[in-house]
Each structure stands twice: as C-alpha cells, then as structure tokens.
Protein backbone atom coordinates (compact mmCIF):
# COMPACT_ATOMS: atom_id res chain seq x y z
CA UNK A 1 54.15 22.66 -24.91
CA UNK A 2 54.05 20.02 -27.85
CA UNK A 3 53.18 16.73 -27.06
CA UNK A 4 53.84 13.28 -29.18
CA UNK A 5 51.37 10.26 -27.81
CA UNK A 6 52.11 7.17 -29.56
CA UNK A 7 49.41 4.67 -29.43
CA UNK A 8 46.56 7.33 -29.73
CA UNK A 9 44.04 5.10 -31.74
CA UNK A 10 44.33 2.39 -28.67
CA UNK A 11 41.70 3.24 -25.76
CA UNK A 12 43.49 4.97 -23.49
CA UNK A 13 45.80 6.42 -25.74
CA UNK A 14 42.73 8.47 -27.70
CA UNK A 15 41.30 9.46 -24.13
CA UNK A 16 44.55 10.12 -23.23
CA UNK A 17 45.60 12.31 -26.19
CA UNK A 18 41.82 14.29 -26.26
CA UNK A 19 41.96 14.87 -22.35
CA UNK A 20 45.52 16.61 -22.82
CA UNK A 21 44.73 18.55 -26.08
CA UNK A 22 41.55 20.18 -24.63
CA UNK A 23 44.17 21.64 -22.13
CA UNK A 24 44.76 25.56 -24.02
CA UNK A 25 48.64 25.19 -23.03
CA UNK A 26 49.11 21.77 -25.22
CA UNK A 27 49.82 20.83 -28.64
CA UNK A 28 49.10 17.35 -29.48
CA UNK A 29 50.08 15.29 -32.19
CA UNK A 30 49.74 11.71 -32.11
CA UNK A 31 51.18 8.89 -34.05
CA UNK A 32 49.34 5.57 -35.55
CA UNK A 33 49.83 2.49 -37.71
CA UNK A 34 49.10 2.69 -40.88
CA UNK A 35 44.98 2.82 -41.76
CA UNK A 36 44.53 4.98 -38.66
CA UNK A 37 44.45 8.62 -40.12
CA UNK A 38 42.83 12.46 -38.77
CA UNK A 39 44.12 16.01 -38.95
CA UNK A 40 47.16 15.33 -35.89
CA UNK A 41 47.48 11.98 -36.81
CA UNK A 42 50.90 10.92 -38.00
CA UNK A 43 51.92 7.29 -39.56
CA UNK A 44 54.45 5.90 -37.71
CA UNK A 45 55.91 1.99 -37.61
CA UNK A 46 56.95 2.02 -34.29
CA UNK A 47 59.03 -1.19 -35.48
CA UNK A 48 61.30 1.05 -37.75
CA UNK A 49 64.16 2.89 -36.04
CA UNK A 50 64.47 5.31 -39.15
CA UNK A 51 60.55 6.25 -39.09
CA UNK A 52 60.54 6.62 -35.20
CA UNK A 53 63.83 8.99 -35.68
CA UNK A 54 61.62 10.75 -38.54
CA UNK A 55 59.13 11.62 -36.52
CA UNK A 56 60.99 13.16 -33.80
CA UNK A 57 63.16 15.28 -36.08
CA UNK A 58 59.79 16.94 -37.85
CA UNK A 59 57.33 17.20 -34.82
CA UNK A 60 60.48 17.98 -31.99
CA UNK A 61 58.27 17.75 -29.44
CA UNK A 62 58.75 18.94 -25.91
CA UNK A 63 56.94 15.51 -24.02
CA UNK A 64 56.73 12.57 -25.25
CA UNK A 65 53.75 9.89 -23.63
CA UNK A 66 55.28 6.33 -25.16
CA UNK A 67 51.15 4.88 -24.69
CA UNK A 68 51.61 2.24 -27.61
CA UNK A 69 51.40 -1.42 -26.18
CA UNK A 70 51.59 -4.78 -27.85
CA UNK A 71 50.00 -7.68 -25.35
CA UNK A 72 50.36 -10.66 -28.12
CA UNK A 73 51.80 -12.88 -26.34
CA UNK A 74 54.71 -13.34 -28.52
CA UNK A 75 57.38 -12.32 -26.51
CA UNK A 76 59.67 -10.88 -29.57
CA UNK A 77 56.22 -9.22 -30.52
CA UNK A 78 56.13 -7.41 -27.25
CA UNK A 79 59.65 -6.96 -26.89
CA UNK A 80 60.02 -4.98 -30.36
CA UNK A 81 56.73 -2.78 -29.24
CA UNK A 82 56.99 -2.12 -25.42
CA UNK A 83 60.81 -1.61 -25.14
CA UNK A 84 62.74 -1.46 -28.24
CA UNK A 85 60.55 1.29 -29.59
CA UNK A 86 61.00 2.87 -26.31
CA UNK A 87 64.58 2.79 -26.43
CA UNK A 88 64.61 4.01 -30.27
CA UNK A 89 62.50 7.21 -29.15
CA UNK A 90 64.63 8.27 -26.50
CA UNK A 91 67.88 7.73 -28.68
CA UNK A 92 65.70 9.56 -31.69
CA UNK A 93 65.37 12.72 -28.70
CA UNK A 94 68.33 12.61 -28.03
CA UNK A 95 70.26 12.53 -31.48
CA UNK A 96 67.99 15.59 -32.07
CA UNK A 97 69.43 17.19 -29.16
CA UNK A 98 66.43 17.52 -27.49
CA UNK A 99 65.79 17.93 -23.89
CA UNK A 100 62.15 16.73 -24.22
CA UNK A 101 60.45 14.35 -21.19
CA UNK A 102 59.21 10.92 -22.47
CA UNK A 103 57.09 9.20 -20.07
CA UNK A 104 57.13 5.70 -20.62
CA UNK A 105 54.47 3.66 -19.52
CA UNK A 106 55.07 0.55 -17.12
CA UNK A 107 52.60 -2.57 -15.79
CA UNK A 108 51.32 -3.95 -13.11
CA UNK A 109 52.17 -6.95 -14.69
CA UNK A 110 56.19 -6.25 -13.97
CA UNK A 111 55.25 -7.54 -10.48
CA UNK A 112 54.39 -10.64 -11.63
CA UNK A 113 52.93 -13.17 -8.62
CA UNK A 114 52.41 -10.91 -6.02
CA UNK A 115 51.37 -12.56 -2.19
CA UNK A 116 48.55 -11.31 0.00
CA UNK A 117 51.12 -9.74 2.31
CA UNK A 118 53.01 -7.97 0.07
CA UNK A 119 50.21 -5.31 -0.56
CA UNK A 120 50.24 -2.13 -1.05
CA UNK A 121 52.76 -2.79 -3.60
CA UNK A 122 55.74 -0.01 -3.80
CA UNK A 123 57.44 0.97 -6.86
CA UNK A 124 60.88 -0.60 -5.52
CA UNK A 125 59.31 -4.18 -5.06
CA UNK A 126 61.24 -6.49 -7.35
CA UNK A 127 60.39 -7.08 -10.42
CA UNK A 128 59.10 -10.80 -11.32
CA UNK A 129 57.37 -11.00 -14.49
CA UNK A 130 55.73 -14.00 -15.41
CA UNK A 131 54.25 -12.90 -19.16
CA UNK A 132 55.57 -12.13 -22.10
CA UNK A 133 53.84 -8.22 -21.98
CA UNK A 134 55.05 -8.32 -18.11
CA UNK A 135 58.69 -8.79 -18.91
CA UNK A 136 58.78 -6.46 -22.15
CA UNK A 137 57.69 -3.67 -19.74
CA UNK A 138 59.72 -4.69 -16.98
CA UNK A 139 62.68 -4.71 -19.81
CA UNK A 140 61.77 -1.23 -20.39
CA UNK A 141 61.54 -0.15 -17.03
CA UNK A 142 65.07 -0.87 -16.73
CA UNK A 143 65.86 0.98 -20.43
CA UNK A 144 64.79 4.02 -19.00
CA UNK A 145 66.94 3.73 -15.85
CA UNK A 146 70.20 2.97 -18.08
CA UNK A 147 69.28 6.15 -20.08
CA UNK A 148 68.52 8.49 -17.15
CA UNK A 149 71.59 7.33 -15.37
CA UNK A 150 74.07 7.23 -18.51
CA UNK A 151 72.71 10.19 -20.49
CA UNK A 152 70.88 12.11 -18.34
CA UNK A 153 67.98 11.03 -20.42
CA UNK A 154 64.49 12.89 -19.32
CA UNK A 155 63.09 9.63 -18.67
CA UNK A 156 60.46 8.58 -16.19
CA UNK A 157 58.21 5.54 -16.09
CA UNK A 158 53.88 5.65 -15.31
CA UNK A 159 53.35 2.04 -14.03
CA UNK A 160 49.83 1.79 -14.63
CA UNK A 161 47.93 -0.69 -12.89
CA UNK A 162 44.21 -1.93 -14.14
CA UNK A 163 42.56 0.68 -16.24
CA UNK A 164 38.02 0.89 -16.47
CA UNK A 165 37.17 3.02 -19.51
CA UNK A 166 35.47 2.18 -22.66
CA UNK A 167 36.79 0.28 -25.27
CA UNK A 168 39.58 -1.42 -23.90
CA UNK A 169 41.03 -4.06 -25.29
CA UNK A 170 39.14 -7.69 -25.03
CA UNK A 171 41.97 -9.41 -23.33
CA UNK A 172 41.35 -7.06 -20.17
CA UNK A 173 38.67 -7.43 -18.31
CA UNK A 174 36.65 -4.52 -18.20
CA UNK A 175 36.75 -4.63 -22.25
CA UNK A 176 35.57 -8.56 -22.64
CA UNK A 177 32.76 -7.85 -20.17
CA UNK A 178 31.77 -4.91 -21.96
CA UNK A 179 31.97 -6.78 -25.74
CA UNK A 180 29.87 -9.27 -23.96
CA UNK A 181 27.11 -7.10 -22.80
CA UNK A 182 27.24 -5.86 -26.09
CA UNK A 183 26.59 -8.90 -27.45
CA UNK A 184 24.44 -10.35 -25.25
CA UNK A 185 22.13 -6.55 -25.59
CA UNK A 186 22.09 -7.31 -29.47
CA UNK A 187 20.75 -10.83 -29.00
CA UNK A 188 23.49 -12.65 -30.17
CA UNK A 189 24.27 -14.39 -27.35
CA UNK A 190 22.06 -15.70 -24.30
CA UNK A 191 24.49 -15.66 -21.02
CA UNK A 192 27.55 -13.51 -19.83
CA UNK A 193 29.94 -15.67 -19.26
CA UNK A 194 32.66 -15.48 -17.06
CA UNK A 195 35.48 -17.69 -14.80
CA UNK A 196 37.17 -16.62 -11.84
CA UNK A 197 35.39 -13.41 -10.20
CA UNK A 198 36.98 -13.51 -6.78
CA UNK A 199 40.26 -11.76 -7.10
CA UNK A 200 40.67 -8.19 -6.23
CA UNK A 201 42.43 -5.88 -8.42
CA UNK A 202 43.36 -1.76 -8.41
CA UNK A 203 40.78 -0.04 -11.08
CA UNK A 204 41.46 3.49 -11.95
CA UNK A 205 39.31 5.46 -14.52
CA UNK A 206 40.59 7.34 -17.27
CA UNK A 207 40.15 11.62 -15.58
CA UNK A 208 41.85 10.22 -12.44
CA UNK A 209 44.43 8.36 -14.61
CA UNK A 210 44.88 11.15 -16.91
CA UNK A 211 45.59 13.64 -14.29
CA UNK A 212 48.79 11.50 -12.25
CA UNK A 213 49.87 11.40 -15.55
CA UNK A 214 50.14 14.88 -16.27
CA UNK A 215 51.07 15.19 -12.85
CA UNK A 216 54.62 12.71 -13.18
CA UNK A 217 55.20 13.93 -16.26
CA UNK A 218 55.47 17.57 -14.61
CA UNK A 219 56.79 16.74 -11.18
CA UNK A 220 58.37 13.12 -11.45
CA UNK A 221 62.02 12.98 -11.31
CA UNK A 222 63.85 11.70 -13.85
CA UNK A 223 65.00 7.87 -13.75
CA UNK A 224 62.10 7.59 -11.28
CA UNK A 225 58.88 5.34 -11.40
CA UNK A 226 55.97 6.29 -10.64
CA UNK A 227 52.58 4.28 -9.92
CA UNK A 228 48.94 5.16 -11.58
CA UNK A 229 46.26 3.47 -9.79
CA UNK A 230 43.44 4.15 -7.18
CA UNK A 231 45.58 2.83 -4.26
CA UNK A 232 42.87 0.37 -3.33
CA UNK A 233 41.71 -3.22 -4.50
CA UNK A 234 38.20 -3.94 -5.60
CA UNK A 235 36.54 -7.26 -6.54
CA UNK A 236 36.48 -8.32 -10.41
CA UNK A 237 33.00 -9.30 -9.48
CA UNK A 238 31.94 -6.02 -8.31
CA UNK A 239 33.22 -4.48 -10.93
CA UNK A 240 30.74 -6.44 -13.37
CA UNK A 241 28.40 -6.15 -10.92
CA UNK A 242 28.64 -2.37 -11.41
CA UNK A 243 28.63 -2.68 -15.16
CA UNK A 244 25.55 -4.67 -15.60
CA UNK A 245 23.87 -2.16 -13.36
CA UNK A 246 24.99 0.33 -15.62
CA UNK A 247 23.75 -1.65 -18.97
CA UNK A 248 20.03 -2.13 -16.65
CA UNK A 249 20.91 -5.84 -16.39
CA UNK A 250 20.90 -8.82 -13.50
CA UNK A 251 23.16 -11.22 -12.52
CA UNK A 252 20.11 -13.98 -14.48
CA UNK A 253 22.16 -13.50 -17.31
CA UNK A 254 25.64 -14.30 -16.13
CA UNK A 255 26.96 -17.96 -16.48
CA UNK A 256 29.78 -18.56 -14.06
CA UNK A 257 32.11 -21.54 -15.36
CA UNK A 258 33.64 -23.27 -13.33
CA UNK A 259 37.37 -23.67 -14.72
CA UNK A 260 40.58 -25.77 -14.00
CA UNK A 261 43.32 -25.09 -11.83
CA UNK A 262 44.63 -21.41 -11.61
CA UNK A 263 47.44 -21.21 -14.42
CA UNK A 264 51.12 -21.36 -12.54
CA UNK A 265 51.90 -17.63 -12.00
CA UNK A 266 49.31 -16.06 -13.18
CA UNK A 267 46.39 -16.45 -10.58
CA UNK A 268 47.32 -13.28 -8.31
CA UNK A 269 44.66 -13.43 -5.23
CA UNK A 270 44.84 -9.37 -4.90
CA UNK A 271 47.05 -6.55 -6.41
CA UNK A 272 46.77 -3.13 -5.11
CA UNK A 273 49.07 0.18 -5.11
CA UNK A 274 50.64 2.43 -2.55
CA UNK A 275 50.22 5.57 -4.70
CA UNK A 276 52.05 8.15 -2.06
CA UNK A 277 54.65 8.78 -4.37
CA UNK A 278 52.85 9.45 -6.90
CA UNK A 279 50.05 11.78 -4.85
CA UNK A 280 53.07 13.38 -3.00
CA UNK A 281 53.72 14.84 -6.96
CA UNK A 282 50.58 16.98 -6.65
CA UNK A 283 51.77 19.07 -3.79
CA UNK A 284 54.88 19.99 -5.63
CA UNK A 285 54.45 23.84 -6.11
C-alpha cells in the first residue's frame, strides 16, 4: 500500500508518517512546503490546485492522510489550508480515477462551546465552531460528506481531539509548556508561566493516536467520522504537572497569572470523547 501524508514536517505529521513507514506493508511518501526536503519528501503548495493534482497523478497513491493544518487565525488562511486543499485532493483522486481512501483529519474544535453535561461528546453532536481553525475543519467535515454521498468518494474524517507529543506547535498547550521548560532549563527565563490550569481536556499520545488512525482508515466507513482521543478528560494542570516531573522540576518555578474574564466562547470547562465508535473499528475482522 502507498501512502501520501501531507503535512509530514508538522509534529504529528513526521510521527505520523515514520510510525506508518516502519510498517513492512507501507510505502510512504510525504509532501512539504517548500525548504522542507529528504529522500520521500515531495514539494507541494497545498494552495495550488494544479500542484496538488500533480502530485496525485505521479505518486497515485492508494491512502491518502490529509495531516496538513493551518491554525492562523485568519479565517481565509485556514479556510484555503484545512478544507479547500482537502476538497482539491479528493477531486485530484478522483480525476485520476483512483479509488484511493483519504482520511481527512477533523477537530475538537468543530464542537465549539461544549457544556459540562454534554460529555462524552459523540461524533453526531452539532457542530458549533467558534474559531476560525474550528470552522475551516468543521467546513471540511461537511466536504467530505458531500463527496462520499455525491461521488462515492472514499472519504472519512479522524476528529482528533488534544494531542501530547513533542514538538507541537506553541499555540497548543503541551508545545508552549514544553518551549517554556526549554527556556526556562537554558536560563533564559526565571518562571513558567501560565493562566488558566483548571479545565480538563482529552490528551492522547502519538502510538495510541497513530494506531485509531490506521485503524479508521482500514475499517471506517466511508462518509463516516470517526473520533481519536483517550475517551477521558484530564486536568491541563496535571498535565504540566506531569511534564515538569519529567524535566526533574517543581511547581517553585511556575508563575500562575491571574488573567481577565474567560474569552466569549472559548473558555470550555471540560471536553472529553466517547471513542466506542472508533474502538468498535478494532474488532472488525
């Protein structure tokens, strides 16, 4: 089996693409921007209809993982990244008459303001984006039901919720605490600091991640979405708690500030997933 992963110089998308092509029965080739280069890396502007077509016409690959994510904050930014590329790669399959899988991959942000109650969230809950990266993904959520439905498009969707890996980007969580640790282990810096630790959120690591992958893009049914978390909430501040154990540090060098007034929308108590669909995928024979 070939795969294409786009986004393989992000985080996840390298662990991602390395997990899968240590597996004897995969081919990997991954795409990049410009600057990013290796042996089964291939440039690719993701914002270019003709290069994305390009690239599925040479490699013809039998899965593709759509990992490539733009969280600017600029909603035609995001837009143009996390669903208009998506809907250029499954034309691009199918104009090559292809019958390849792409697994597109959804948020936890689609959900937008989620209440106490609602919890476990389920894949069908409606979708009530409050971001500019939540409603790109929720946009392309509902690309790749027009496509399964209308075309019979291979399409499913891997709504990840909070990943915990190295490297991730600074605007999640796990990745600013662990450039600040960094920092503060270098001696550039004399206090963590951090705002709201109290809300719970769904962590899942990258093996356990990288496995309900493999698993939805082998079992999932097409049109369908599927969640990829740990199906259970923990506390942002245990989670640092855990990391400066990790890094043989204390909470004496954490400064908690004290900030304003959660921002409308945004400040989600606790998030967690009901993963059953997605674990019910493993049993398939």
């Amino acid at each position: 089996m070939k795969a294409l992963v786009t986004g393989a110089h992000g985080a996840f998308g390298s662990y991602f693409a390395e997990w899968l092509a240590q597996r004897p029965e995969w081919e990997v080739v991954r795409t990049a921007r410009t600057g990013h280069t290796g042996a089964d890396f291939i440039p690719c502007d993701l914002n270019d209809p003709a290069a994305i077509r390009a690239v599925i016409f040479e490699i013809r690959p039998t899965h593709v993982f759509h990992l490539a994510a733009s969280f600017s904050g600029n909603l035609d930014v995001d837009i143009a990244i996390n669903a208009t590329s998506a809907r250029h790669l499954i034309e691009s399959v199918r104009e090559a008459g292809l019958t390849s899988r792409v697994v597109l991959f959804g948020s936890a942000a689609e959900y937008g303001l989620v209440t106490r109650s609602e919890n476990p969230i389920k894949e069908d809950r409606v979708l009530c984006p409050v971001s500019s990266y939540g409603i790109s993904k929720a946009l392309q959520t509902h690309l790749a039901g027009f496509y399964a439905h209308e075309f019979g498009s291979d399409v499913v969707v891997a709504r990840i919720f909070n990943l915990i890996l190295p490297g991730l980007a600074e605007r999640m969580f796990p990745g600013r605490m662990e450039r600040q640790i960094a920092r503060f282990k270098r001696g550039e810096t004399d206090k963590i600091q951090v705002g709201n630790l109290e809300n719970w959120r769904d962590y899942i690591g990258g093996q356990q991640s990288a496995e309900m992958i493999l698993d939805i893009s082998t079992h999932g049914r097409r049109g369908e979405i599927y969640h990829v978390a740990s199906g259970k909430a923990i506390q942002m501040r245990q989670v640092l708690e855990e990391m400066l154990i990790k890094n043989d540090l204390t909470w004496s060098v954490v400064q908690e500030k004290i900030e304003g007034g959660p921002r409308s929308g945004y400040d989600v108590p606790i998030i967690y997933a009901d993963i059953s669909k997605t674990q019910s995928l493993s049993e398939e024979p």
